[in-house]
Protein backbone atom coordinates (compact mmCIF):
# COMPACT_ATOMS: atom_id res chain seq x y z
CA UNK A 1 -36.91 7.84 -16.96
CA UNK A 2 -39.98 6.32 -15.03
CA UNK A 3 -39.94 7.14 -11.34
CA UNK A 4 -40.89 3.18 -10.76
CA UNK A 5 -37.47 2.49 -12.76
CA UNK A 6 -35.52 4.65 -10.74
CA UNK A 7 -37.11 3.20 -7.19
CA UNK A 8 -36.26 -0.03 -8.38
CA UNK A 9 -32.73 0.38 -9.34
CA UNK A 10 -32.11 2.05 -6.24
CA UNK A 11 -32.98 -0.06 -3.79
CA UNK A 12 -31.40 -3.03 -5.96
CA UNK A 13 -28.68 -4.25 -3.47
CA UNK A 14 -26.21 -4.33 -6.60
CA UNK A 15 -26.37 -0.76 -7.00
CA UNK A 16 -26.27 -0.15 -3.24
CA UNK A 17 -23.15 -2.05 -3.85
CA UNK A 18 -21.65 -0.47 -6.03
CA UNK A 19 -22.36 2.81 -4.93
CA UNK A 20 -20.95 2.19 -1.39
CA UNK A 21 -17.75 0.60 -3.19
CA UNK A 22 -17.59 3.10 -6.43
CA UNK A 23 -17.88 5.94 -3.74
CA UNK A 24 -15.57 4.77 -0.85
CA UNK A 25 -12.52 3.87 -3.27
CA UNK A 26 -12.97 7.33 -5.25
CA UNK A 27 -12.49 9.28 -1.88
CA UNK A 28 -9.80 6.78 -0.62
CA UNK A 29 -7.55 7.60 -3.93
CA UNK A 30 -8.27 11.07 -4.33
CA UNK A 31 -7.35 11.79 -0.14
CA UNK A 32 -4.23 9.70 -1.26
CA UNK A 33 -3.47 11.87 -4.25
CA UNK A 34 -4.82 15.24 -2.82
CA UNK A 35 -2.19 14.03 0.69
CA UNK A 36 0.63 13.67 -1.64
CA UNK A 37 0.15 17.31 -3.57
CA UNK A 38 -0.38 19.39 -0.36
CA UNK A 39 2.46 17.56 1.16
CA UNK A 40 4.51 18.71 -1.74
CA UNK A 41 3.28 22.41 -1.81
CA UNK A 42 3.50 22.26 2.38
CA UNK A 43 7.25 21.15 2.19
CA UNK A 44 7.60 23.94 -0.48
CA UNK A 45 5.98 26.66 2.16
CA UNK A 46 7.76 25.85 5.11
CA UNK A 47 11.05 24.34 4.37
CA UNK A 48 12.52 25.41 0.47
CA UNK A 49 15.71 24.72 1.61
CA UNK A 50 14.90 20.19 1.78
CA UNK A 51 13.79 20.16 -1.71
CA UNK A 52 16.14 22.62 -2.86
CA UNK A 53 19.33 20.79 -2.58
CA UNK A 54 20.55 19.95 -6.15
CA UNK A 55 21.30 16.13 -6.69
CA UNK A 56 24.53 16.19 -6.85
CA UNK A 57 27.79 18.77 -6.93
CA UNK A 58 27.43 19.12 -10.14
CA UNK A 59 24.33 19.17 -11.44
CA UNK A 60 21.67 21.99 -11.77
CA UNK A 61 18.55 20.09 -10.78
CA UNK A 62 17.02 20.32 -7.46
CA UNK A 63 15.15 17.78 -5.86
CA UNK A 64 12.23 19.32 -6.58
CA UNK A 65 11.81 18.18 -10.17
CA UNK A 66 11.95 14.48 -9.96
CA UNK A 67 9.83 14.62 -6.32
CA UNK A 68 7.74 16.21 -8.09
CA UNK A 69 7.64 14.28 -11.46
CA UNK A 70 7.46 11.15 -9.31
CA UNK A 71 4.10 12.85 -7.64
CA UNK A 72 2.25 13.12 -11.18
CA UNK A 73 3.40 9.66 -11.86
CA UNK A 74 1.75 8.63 -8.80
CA UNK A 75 -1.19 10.41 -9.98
CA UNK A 76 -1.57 9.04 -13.29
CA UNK A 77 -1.09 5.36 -11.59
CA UNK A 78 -3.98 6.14 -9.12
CA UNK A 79 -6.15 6.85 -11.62
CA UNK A 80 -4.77 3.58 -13.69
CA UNK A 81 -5.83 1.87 -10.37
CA UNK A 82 -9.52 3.07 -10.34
CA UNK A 83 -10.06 2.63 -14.10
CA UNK A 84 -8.72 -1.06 -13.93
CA UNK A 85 -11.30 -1.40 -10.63
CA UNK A 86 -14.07 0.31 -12.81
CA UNK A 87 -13.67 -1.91 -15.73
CA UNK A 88 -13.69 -4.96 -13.45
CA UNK A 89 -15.86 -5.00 -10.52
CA UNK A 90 -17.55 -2.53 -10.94
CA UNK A 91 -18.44 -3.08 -14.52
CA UNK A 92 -19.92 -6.37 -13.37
CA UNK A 93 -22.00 -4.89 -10.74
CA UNK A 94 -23.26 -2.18 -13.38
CA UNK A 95 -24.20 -4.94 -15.92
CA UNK A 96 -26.19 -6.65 -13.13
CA UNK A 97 -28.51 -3.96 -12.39
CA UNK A 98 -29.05 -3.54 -16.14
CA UNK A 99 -29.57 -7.42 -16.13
CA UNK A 100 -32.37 -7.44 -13.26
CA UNK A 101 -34.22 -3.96 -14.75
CA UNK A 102 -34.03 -5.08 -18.30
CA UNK A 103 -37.91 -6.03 -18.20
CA UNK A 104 -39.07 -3.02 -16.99
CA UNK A 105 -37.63 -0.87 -19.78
């Protein structure tokens, strides 16, 4: 790729946009995510006995299995959430930059 290209896209407020945005909501959901799995393995570490109460008299499932199925769930939604954002927004912003460097390809 020409080095006049790349200058160009790069200091193309769309793509400062969309890096800022792209960048800040990646971190934001995977701190949420990586919160929720430590949090999990932390409770696990230092108190067995909270998620190790069975759900009811009698039953043979802990806790642990649907707090923990519910934290994969979560997972898979957070990453439903960013591809949904991706598609949208920043999908727009993408085909914008594309849009104002077409010319110089």
């Amino acid at each position: 790729m020409d080095k006049t290209l790349v200058k160009k896209i790069q200091a193309n407020p769309n793509y400062i946009e969309l890096v800022s945005k792209r960048s800040g909501f990646a971190v934001k959901l995977a701190l949420f995510v990586l919160a929720i799995f430590y949090s999990y393995i932390l409770v696990i570490a230092f108190n067995k006995e909270l998620l190790g109460v069975k759900l009811d008299e009698a039953s043979v499932m802990t806790w642990a299995f649907p707090v923990a199925a519910a934290i994969i769930i979560v997972s898979f939604i957070t990453t439903l959430i960013y591809v949904k954002r991706a598609n949208g927004e920043f999908e727009d912003l993408t085909n914008a930059i594309k849009e104002d460097v077409k010319d110089d390809l």
